[in-house]
N, C-alpha and C. Protein backbone atom coordinates (compact mmCIF):
# COMPACT_ATOMS: atom_id res chain seq x y z
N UNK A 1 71.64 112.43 83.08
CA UNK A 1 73.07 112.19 82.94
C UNK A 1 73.75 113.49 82.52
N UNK A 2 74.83 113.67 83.18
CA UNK A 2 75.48 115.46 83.02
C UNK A 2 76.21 114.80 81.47
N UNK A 3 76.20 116.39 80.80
CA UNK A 3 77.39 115.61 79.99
C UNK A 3 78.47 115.94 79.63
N UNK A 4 79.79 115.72 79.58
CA UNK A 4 80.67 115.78 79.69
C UNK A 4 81.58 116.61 78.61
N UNK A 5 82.38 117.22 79.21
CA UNK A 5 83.04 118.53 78.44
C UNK A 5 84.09 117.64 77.76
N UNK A 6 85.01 118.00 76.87
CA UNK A 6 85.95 117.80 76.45
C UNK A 6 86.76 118.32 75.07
N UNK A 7 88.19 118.28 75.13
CA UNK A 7 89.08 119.25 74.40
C UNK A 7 90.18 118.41 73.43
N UNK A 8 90.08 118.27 72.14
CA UNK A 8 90.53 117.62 71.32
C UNK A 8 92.02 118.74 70.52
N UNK A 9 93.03 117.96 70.85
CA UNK A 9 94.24 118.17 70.18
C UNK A 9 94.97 117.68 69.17
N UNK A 10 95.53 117.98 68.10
CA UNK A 10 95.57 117.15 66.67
C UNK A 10 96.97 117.70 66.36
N UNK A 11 98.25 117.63 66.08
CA UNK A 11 99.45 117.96 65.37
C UNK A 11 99.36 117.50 64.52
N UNK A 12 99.34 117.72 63.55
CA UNK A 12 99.47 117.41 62.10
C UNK A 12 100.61 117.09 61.49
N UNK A 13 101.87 117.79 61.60
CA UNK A 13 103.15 117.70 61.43
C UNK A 13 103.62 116.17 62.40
N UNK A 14 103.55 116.04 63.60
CA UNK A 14 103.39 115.30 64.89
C UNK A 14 102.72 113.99 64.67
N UNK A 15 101.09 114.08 63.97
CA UNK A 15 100.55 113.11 63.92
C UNK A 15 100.59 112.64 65.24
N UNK A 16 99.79 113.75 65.54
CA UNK A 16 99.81 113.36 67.23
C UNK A 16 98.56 114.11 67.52
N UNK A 17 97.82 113.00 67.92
CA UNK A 17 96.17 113.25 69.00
C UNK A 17 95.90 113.20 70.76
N UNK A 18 95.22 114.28 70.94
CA UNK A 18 95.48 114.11 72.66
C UNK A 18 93.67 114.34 72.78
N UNK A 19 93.03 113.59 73.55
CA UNK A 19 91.65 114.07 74.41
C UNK A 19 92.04 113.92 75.34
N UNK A 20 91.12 115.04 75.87
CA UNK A 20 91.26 115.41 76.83
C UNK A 20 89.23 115.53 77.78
N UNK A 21 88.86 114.72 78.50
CA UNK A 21 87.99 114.32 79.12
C UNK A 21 87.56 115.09 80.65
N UNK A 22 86.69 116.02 80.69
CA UNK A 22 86.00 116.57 81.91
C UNK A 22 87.54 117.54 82.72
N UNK A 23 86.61 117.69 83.96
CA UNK A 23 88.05 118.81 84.13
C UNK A 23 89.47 117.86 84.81
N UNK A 24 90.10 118.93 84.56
CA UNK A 24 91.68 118.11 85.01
C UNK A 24 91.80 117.53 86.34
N UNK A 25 92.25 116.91 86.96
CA UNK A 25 92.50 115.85 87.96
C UNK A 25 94.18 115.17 88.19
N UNK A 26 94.34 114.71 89.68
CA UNK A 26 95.38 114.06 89.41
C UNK A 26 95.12 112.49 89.01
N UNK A 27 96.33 112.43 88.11
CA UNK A 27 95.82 111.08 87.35
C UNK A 27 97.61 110.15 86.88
N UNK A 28 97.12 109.09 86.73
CA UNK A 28 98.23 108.27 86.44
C UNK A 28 98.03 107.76 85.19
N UNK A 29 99.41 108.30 83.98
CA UNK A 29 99.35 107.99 82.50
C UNK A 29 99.99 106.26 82.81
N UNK A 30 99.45 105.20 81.77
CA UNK A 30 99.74 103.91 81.59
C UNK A 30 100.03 104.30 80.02
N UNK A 31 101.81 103.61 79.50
CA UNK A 31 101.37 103.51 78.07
C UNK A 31 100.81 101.66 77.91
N UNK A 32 99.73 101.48 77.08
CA UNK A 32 98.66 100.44 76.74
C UNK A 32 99.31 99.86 75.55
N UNK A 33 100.07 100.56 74.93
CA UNK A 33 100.51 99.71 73.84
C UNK A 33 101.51 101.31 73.30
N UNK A 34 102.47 100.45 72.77
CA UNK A 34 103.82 101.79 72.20
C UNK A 34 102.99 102.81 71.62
N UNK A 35 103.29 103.79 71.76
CA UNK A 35 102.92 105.20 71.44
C UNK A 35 101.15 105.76 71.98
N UNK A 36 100.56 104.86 72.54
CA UNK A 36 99.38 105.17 73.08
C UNK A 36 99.46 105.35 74.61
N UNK A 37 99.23 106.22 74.97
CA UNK A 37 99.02 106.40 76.71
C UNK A 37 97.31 106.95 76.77
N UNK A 38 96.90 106.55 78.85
CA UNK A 38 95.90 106.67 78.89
C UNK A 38 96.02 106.94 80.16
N UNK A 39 95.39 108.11 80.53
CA UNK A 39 95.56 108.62 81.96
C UNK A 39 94.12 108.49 82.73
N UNK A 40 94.20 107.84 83.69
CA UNK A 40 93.15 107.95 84.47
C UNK A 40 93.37 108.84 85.76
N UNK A 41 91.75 108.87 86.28
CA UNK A 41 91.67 109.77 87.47
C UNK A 41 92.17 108.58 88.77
N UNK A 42 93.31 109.34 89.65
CA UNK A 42 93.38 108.41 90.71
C UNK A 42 92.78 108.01 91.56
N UNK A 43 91.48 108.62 91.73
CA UNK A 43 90.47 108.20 92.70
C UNK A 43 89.46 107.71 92.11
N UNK A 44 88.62 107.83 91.18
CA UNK A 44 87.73 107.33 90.51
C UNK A 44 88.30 106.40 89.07
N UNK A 45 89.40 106.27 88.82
CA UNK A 45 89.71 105.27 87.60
C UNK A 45 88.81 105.94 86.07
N UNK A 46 88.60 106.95 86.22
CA UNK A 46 88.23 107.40 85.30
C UNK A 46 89.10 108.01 83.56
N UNK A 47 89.21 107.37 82.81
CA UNK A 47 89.74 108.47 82.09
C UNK A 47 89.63 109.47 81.70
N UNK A 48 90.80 110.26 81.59
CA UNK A 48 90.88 111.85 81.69
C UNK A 48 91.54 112.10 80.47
N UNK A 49 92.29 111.74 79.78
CA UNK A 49 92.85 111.54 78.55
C UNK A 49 93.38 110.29 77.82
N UNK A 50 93.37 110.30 76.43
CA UNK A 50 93.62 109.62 75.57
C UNK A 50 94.68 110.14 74.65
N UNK A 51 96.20 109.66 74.45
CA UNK A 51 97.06 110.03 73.54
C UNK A 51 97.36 109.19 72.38
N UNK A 52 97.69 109.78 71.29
CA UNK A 52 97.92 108.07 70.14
C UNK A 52 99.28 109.48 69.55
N UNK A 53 100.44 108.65 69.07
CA UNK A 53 101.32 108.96 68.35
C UNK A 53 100.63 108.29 66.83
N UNK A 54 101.05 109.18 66.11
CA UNK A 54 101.47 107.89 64.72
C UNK A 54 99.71 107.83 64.59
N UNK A 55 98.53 108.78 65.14
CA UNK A 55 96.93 108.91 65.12
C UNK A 55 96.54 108.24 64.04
N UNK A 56 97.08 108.56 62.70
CA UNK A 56 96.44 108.60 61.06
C UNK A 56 96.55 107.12 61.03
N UNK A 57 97.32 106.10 61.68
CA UNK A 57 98.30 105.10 61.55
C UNK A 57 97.05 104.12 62.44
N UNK A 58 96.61 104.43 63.35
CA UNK A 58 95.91 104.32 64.63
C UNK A 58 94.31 104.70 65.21
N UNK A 59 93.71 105.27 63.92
CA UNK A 59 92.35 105.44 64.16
C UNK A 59 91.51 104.49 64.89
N UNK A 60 91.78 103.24 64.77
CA UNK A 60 90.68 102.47 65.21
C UNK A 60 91.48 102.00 66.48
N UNK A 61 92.17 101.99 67.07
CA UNK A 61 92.54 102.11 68.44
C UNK A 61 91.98 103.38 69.60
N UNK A 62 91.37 104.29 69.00
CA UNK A 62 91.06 105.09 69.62
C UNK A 62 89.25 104.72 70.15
N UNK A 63 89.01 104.12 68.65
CA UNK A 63 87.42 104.03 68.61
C UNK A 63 87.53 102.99 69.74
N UNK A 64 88.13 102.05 69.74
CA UNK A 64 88.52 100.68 70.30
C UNK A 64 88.37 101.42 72.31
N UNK A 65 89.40 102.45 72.84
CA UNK A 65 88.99 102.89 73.49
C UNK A 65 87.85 103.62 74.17
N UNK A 66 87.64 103.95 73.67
CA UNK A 66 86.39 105.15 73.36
C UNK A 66 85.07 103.70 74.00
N UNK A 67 85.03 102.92 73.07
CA UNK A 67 84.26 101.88 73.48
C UNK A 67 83.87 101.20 74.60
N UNK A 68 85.11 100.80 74.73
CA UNK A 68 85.41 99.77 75.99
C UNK A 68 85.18 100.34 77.39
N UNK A 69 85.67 102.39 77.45
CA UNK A 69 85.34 102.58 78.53
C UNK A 69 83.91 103.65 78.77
N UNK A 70 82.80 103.54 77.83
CA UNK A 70 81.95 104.07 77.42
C UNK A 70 81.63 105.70 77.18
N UNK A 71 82.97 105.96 76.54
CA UNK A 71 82.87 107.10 76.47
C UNK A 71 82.81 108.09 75.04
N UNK A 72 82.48 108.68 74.58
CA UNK A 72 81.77 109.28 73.42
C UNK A 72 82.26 110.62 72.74
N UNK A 73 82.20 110.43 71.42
CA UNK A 73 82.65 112.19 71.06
C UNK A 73 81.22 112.26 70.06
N UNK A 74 81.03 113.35 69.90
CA UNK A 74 79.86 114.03 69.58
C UNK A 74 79.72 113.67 67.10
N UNK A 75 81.12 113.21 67.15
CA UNK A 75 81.52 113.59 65.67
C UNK A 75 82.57 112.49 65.54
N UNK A 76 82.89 112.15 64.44
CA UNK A 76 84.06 111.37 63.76
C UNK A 76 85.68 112.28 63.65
N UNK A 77 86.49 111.48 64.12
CA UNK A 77 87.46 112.67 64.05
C UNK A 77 88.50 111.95 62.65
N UNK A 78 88.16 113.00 61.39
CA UNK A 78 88.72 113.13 60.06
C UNK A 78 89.93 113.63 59.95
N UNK A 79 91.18 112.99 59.73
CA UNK A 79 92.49 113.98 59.51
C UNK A 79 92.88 113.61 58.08
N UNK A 80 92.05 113.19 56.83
CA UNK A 80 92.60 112.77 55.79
C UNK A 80 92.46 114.56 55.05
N UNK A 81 93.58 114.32 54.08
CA UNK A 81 93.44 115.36 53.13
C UNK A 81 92.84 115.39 52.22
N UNK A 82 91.27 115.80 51.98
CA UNK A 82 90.52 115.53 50.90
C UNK A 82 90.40 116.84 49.76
């Protein structure tokens, strides 16, 4: 199984998260629920990115994705101020 590249974006000020999944493609963003969009590849239905507004607010919507379409990050993604 190849495995798959990907590029994680975080605003802090924004509270705003973007993945970004294998190389770029043309793709069609759906928002899934207010402030979450999810872009898939138009030929393969693949996702290519994951956006969450309001992230800190929204962690487990991401895992929730991440899940459902079996796809994986290597680490936990932490934005608390410890």
């Amino acid at each position: 199984m190849k495995e798959e590249t990907y590029e994680i974006y975080y605003d802090k000020e924004m509270d705003f998260l973007e993945i970004f999944f294998g190389e770029p493609s043309e793709c069609i963003a759906t928002e899934v629920d207010k402030g979450i969009f999810v872009r898939k590849d138009n030929k393969t239905d693949e996702i290519k990115s994951i956006s969450i507004i309001d992230f800190g607010k929204r962690m487990h919507v991401l895992r929730k994705i991440l899940q459902e379409s079996d796809k994986t990050l290597p680490y936990e993604i932490d934005i608390s101020n410890k």
